[in-house]
N, C-alpha and C. Protein backbone atom coordinates (compact mmCIF):
# COMPACT_ATOMS: atom_id res chain seq x y z
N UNK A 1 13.98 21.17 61.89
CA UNK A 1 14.68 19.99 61.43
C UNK A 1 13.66 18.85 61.26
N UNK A 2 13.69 18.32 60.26
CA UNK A 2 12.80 17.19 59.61
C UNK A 2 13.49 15.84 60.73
N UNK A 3 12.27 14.84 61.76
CA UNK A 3 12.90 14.08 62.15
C UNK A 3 12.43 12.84 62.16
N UNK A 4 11.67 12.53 61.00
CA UNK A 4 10.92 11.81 60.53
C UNK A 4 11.34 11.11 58.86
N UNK A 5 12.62 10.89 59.01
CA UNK A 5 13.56 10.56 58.28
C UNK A 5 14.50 9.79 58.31
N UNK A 6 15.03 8.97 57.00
CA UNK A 6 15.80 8.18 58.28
C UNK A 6 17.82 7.98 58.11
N UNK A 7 17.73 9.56 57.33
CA UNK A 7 19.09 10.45 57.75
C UNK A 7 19.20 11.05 59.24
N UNK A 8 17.30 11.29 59.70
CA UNK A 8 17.47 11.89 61.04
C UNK A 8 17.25 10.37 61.97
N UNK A 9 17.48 9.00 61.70
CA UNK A 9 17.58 8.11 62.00
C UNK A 9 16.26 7.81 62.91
N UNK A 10 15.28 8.39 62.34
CA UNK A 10 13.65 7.00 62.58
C UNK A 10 13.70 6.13 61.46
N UNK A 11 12.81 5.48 62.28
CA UNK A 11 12.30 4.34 61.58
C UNK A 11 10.60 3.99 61.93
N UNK A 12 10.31 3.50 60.62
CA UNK A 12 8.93 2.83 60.88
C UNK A 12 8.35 1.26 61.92
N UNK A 13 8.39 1.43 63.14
CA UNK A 13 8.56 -0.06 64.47
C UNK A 13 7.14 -0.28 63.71
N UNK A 14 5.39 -0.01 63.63
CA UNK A 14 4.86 -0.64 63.47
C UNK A 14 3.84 -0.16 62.39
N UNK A 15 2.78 -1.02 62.11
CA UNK A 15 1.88 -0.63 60.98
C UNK A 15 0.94 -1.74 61.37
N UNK A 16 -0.43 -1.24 61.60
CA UNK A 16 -1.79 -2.59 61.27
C UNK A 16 -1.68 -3.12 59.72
N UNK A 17 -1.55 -2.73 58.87
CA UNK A 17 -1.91 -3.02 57.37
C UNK A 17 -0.04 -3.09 56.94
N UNK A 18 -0.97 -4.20 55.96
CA UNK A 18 0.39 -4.75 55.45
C UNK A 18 -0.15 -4.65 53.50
N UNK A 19 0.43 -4.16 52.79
CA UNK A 19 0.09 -4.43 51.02
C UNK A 19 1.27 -4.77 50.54
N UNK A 20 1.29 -5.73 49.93
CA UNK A 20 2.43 -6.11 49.38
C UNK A 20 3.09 -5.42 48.06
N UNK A 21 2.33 -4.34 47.58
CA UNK A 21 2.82 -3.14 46.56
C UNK A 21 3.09 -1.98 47.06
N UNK A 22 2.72 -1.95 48.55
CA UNK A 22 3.42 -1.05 48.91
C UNK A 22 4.11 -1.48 50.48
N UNK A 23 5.21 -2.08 50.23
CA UNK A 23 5.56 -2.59 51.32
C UNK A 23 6.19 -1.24 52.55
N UNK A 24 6.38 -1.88 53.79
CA UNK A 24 7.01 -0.76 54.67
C UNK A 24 7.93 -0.28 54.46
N UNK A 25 8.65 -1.40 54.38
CA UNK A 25 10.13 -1.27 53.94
C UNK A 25 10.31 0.07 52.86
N UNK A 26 9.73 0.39 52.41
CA UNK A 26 9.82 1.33 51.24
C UNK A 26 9.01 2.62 51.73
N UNK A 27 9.04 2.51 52.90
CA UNK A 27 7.81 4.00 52.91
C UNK A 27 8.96 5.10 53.07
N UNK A 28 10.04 5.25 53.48
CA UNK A 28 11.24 6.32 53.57
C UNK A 28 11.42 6.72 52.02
N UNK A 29 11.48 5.66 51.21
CA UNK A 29 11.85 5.99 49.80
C UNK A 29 10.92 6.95 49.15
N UNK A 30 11.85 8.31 48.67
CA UNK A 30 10.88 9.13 47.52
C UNK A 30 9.76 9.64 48.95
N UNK A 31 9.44 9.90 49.80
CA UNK A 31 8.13 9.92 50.52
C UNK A 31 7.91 11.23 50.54
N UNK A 32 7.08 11.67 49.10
CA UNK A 32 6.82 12.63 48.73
C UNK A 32 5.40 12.57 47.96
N UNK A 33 4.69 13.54 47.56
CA UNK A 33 3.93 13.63 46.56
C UNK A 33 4.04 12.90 45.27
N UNK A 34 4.94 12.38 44.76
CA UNK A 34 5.20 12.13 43.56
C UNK A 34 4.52 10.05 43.48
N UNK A 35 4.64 10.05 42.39
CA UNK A 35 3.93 8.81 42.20
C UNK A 35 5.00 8.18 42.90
N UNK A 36 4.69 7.26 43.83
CA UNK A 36 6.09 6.31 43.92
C UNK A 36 5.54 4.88 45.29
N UNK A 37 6.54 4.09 45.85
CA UNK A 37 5.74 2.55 46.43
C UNK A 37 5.90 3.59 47.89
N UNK A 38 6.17 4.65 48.07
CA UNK A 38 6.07 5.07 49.68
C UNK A 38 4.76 5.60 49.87
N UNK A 39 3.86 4.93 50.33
CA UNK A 39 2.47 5.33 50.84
C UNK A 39 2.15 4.16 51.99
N UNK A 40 1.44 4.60 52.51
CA UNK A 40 0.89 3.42 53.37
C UNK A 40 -0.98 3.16 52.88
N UNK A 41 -1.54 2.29 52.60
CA UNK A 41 -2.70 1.95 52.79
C UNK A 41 -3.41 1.29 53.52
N UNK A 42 -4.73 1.65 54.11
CA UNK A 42 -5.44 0.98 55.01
C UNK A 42 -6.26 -0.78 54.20
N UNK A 43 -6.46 -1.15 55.39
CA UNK A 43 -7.82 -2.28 54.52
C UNK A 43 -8.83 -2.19 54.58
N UNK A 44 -9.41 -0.63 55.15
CA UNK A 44 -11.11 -0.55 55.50
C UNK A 44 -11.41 -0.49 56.53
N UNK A 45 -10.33 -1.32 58.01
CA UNK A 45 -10.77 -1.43 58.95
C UNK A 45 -10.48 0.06 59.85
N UNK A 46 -11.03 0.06 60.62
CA UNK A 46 -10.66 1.34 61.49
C UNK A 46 -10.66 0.78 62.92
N UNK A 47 -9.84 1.12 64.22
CA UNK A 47 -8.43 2.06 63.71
C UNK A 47 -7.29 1.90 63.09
N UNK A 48 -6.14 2.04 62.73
CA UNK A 48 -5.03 1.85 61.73
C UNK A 48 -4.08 2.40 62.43
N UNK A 49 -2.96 2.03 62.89
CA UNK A 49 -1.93 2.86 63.13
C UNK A 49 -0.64 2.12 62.58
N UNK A 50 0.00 3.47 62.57
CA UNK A 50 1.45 3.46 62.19
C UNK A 50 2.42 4.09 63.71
N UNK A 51 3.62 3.62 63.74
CA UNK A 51 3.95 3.98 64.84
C UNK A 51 5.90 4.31 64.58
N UNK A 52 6.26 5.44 64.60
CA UNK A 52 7.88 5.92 64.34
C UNK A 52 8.26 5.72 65.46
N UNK A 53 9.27 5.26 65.48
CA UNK A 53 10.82 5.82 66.72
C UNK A 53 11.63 6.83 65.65
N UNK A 54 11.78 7.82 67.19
CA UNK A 54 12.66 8.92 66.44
C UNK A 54 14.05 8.51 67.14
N UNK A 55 14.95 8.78 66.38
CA UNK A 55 16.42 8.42 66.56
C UNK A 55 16.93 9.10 68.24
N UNK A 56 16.42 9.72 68.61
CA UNK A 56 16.60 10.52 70.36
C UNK A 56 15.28 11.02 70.69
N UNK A 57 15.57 11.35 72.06
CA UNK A 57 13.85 11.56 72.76
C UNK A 57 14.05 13.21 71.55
N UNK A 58 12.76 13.68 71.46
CA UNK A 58 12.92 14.76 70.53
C UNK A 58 12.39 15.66 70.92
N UNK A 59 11.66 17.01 70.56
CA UNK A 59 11.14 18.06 70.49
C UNK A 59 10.59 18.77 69.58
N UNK A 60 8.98 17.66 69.68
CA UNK A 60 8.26 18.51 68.02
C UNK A 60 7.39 19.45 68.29
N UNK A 61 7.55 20.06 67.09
CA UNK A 61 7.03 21.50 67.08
C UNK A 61 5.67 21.47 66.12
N UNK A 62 6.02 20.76 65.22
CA UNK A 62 4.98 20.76 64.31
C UNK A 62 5.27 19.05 63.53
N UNK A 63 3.65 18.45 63.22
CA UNK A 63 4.07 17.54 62.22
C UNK A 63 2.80 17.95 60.99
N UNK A 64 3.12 17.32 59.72
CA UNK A 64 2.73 17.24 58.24
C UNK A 64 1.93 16.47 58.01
N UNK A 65 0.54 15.61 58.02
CA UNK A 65 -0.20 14.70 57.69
C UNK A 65 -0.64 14.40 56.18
N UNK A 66 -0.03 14.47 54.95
CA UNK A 66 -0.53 13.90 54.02
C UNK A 66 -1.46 13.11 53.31
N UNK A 67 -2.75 13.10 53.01
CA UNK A 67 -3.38 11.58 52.94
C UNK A 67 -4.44 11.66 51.97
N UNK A 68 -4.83 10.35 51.22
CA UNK A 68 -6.76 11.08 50.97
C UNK A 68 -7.47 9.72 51.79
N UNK A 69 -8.89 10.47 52.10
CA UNK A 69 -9.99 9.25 52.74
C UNK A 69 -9.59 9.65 54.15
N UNK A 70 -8.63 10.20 55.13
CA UNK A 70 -8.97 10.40 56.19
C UNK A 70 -10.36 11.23 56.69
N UNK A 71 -10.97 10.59 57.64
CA UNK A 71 -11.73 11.73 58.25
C UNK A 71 -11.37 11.73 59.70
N UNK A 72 -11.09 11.01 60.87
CA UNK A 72 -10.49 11.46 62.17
C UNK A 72 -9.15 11.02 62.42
N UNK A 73 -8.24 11.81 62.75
CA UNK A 73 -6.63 10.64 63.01
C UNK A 73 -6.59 11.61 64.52
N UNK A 74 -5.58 10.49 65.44
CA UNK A 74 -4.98 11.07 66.94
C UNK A 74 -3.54 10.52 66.88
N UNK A 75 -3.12 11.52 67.33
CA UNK A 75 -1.72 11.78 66.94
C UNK A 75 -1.18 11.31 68.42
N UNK A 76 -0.19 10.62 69.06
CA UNK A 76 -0.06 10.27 70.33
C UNK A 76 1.52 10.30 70.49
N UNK A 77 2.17 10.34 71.50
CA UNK A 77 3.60 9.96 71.81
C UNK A 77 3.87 9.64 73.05
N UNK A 78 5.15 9.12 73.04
CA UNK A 78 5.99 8.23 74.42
C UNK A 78 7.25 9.17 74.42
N UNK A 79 7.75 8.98 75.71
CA UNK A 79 9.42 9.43 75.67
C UNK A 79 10.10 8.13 75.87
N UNK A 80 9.77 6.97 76.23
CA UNK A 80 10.39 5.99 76.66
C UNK A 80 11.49 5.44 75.30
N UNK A 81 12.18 4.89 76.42
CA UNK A 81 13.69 4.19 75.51
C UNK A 81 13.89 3.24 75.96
N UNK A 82 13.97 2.25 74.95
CA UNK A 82 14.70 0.81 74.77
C UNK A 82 15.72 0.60 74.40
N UNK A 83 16.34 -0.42 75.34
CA UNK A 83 17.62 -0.86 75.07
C UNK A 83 18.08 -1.34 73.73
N UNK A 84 16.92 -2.62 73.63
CA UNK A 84 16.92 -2.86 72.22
C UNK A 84 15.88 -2.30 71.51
N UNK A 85 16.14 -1.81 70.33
CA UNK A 85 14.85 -1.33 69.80
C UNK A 85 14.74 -2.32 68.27
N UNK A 86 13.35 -1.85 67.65
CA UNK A 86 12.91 -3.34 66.99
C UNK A 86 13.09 -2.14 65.75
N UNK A 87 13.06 -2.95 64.45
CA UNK A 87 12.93 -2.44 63.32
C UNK A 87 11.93 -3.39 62.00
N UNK A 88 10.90 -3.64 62.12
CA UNK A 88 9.83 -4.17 61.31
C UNK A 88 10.29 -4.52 60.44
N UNK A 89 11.02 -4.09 59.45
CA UNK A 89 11.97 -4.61 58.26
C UNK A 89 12.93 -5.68 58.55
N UNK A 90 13.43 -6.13 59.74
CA UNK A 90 14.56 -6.56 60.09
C UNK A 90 14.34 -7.98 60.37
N UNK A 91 14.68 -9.02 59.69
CA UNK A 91 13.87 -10.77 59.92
C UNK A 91 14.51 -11.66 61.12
N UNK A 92 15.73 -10.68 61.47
CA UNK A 92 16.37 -11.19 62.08
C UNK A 92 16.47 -10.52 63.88
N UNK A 93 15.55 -9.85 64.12
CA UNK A 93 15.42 -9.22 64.76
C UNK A 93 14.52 -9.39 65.84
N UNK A 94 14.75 -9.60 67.21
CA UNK A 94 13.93 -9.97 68.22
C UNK A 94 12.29 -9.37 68.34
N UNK A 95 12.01 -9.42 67.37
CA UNK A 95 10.83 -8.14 67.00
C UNK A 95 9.84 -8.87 68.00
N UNK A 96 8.89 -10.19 68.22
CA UNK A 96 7.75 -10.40 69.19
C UNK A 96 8.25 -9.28 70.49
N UNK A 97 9.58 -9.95 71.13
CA UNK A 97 9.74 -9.08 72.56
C UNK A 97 9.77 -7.74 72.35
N UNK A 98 10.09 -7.00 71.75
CA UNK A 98 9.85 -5.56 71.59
C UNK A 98 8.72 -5.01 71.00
N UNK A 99 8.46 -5.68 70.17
CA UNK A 99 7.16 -5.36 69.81
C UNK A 99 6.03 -5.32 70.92
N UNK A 100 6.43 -6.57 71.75
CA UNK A 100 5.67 -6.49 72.88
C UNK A 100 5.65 -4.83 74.19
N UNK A 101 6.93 -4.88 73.70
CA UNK A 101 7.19 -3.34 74.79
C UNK A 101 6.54 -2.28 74.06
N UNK A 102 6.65 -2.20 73.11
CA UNK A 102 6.20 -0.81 72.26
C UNK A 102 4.45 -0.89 72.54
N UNK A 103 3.87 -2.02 72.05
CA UNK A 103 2.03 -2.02 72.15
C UNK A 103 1.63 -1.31 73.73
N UNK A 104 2.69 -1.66 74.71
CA UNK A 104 2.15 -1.55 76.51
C UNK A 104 2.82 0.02 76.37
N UNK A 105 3.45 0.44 75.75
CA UNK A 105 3.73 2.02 76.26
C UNK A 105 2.67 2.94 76.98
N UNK A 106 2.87 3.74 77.67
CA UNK A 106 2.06 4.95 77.68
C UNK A 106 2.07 5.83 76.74
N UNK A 107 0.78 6.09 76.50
CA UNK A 107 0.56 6.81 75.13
C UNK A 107 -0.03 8.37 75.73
N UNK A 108 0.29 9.30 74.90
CA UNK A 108 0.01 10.34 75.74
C UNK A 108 -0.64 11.35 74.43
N UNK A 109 -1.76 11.70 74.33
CA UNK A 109 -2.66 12.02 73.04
C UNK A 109 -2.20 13.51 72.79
N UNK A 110 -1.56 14.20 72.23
CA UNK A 110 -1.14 15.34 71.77
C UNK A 110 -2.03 16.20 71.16
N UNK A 111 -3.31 15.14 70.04
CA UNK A 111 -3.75 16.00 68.66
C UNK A 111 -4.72 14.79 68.83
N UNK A 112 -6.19 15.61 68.37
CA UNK A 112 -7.12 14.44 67.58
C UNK A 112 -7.55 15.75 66.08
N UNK A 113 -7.47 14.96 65.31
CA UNK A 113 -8.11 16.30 64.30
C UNK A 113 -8.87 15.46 63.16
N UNK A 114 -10.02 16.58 62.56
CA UNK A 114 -10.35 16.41 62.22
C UNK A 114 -10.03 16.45 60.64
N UNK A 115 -10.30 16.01 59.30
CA UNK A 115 -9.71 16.74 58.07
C UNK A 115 -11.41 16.38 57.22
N UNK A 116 -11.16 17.50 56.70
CA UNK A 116 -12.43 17.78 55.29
C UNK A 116 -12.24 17.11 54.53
N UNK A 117 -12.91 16.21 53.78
CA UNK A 117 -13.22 14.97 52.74
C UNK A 117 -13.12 15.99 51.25
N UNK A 118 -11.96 15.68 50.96
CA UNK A 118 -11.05 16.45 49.69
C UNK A 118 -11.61 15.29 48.12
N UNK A 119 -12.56 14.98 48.20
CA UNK A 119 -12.86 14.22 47.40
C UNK A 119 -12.11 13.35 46.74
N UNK A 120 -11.33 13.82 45.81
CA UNK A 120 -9.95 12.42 45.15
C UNK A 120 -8.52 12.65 45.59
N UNK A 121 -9.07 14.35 46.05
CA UNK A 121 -7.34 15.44 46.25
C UNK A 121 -6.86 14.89 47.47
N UNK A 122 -5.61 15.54 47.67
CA UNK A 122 -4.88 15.10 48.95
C UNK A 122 -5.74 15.78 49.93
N UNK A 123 -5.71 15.80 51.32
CA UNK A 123 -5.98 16.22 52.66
C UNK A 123 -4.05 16.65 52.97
N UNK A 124 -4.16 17.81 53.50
CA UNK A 124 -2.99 18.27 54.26
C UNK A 124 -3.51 18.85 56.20
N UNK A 125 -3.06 17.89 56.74
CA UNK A 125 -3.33 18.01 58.06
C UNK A 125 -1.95 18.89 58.76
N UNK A 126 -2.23 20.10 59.26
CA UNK A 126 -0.61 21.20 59.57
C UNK A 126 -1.11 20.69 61.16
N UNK A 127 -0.46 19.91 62.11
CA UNK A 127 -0.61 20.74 63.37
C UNK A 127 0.65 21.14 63.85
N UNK A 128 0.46 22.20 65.24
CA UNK A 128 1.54 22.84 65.48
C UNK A 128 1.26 22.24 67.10
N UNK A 129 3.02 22.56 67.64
CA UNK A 129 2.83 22.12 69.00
C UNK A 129 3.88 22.67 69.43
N UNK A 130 3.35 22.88 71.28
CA UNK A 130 4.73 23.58 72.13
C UNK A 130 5.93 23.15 72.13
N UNK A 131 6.64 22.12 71.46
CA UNK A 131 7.89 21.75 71.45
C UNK A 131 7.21 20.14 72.27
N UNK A 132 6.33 19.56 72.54
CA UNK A 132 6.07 18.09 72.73
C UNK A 132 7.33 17.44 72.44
N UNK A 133 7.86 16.87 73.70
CA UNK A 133 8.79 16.04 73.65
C UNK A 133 8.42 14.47 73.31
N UNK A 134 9.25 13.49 72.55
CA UNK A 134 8.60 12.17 72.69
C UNK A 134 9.84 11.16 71.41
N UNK A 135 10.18 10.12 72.19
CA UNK A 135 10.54 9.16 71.48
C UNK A 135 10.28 8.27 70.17
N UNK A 136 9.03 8.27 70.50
CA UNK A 136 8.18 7.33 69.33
C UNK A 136 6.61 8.57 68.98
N UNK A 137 6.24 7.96 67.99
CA UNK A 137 4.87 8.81 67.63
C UNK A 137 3.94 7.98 67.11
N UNK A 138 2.85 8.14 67.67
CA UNK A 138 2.16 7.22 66.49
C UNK A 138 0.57 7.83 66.33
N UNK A 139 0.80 7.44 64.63
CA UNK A 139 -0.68 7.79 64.46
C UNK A 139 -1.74 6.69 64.56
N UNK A 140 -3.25 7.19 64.80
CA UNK A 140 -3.87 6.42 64.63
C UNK A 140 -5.24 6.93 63.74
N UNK A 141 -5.47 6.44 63.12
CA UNK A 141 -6.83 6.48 61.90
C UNK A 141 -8.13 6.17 62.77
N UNK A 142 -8.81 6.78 63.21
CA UNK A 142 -9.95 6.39 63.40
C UNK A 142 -11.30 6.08 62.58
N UNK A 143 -11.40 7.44 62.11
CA UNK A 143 -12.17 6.88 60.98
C UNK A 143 -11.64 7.14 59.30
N UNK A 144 -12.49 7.29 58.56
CA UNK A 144 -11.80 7.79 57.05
C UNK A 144 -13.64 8.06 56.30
N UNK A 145 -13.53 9.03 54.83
CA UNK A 145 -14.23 9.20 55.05
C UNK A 145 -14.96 8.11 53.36
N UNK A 146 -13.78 7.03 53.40
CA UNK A 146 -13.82 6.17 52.58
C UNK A 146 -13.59 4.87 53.33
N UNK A 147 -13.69 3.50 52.64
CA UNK A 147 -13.05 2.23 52.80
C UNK A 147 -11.44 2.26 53.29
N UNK A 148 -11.21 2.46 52.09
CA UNK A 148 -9.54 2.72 51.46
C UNK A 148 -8.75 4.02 51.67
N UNK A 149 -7.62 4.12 52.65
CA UNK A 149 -7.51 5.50 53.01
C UNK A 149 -5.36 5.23 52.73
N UNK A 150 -5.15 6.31 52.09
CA UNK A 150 -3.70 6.53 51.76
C UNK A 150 -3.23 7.42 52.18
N UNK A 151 -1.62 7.44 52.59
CA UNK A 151 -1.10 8.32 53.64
C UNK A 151 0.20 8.70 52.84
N UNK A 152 0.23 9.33 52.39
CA UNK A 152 1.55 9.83 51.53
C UNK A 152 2.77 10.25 51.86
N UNK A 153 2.03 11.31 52.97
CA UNK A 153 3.51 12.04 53.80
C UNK A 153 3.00 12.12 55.18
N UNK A 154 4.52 11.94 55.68
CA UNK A 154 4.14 12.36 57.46
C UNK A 154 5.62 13.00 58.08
N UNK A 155 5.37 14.46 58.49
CA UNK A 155 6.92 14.92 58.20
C UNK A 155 6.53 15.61 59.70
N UNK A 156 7.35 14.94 60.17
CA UNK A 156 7.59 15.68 61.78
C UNK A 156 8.80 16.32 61.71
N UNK A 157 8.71 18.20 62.73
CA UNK A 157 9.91 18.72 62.81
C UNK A 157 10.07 18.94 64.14
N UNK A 158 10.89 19.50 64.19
CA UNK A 158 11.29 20.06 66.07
C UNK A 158 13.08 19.89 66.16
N UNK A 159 13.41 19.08 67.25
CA UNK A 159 15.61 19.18 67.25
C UNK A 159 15.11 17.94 68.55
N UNK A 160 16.39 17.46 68.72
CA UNK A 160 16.65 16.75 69.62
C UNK A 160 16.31 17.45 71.19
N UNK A 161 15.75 16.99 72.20
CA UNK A 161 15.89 17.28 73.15
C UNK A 161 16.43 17.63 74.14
N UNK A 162 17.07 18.75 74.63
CA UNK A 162 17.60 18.84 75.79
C UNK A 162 17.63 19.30 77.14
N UNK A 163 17.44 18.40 77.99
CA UNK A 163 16.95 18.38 79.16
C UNK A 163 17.95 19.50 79.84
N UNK A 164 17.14 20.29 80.58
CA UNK A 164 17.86 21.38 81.24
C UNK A 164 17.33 21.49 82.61
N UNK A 165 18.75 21.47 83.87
CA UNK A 165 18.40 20.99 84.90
C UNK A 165 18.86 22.44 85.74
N UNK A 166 18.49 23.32 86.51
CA UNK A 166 18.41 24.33 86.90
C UNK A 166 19.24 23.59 88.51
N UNK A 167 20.22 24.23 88.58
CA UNK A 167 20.88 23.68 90.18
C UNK A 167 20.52 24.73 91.31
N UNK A 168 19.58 24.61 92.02
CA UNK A 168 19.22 25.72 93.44
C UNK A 168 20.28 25.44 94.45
N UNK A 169 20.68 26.43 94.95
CA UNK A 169 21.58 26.22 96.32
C UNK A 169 23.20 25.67 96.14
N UNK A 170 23.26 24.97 96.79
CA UNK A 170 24.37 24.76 96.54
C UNK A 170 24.61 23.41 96.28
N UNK A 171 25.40 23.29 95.00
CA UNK A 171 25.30 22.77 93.85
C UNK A 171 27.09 21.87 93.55
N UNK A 172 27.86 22.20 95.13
CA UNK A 172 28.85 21.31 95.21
C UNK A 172 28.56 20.18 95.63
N UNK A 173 29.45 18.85 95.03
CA UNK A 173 29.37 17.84 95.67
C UNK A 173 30.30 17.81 96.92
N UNK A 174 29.58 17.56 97.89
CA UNK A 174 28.92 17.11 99.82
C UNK A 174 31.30 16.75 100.19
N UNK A 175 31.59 15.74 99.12
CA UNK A 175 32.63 14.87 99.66
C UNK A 175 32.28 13.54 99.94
N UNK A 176 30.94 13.31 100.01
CA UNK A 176 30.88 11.82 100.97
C UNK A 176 31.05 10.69 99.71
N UNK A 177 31.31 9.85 99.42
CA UNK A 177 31.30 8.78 98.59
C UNK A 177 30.41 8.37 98.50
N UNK A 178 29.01 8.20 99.28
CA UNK A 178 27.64 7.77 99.13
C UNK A 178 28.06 5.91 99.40
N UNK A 179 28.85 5.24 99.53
CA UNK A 179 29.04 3.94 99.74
C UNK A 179 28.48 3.55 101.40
């Protein structure tokens, strides 16, 4: 299941680079191969990140890296959940205070990889993973093997998470009210 979508209800919380032809707001739209305003671009600087909330804590299996000009990205995730959560697009939206929660997360490094300098062509980065659970994802660009580095697609799969709690012994409740 594709959960990097936002029928599967993510969203894009952050981005270093901002272009005003290709705004954020538009990176869900069309976010495919095809000519269109869903890409993200860097400004040269390194590192770069982009950062998803997935709609429930999740269970990825594999994600899709699309791009040209990458040469190192680390792939990272959180399970944590907010009450309120922020949406970058949204003007009306308490975004400093959450934004503030999202930068302090624990980040927990999944993937660093490397990709071969595809000259003008795309780079397709496949990694695979044990079912990595995690709320949010974020990439980060370390280096590129250009100035200017474009990110076309980023397609995370896996299913929603479900926590499974194994009961040892005995597994009635006691009677006591706990008060």
């Amino acid at each position: 299941m594709e959960l990097c979508t936002p029928q599967a209800g993510a969203s894009l919380v952050y981005t270093t680079c901002f272009n005003q032809d290709y705004p954020t707001e538009l990176w869900f739209e069309n976010n495919h191969l095809k000519k269109s305003k869903s890409l993200y671009m860097t400004t040269g600087s390194f590192p770069n990140e982009m950062i998803f909330k997935l709609k429930d804590i999740s269970s990825i299996s594999s994600i899709e890296f699309i791009s040209i000009g990458i040469h190192k990205l680390e792939v990272s995730t959180c399970d944590k959940v907010f009450e309120n959560e922020i949406d970058i697009n949204n003007e009306h939206d308490s975004t400093k205070t959450n934004l503030n929660n999202i930068m302090h997360l624990s980040w927990n490094i999944i993937s660093t990889a490397t990709a071969e300098d595809a000259e003008e062509d795309f780079q397709r980065l496949s990694l695979e993973f044990n079912n990595i659970t995690a709320s949010y994802v974020r990439f980060r660009i370390l280096s590129g093997t250009r100035n200017f580095i474009t990110i076309r697609k980023i397609s995370i799969n896996g299913g929603i998470y479900k926590k499974t709690t194994k009961l040892g012994g005995n597994s009635r409740n006691s009677g006591k009210s706990g008060k």
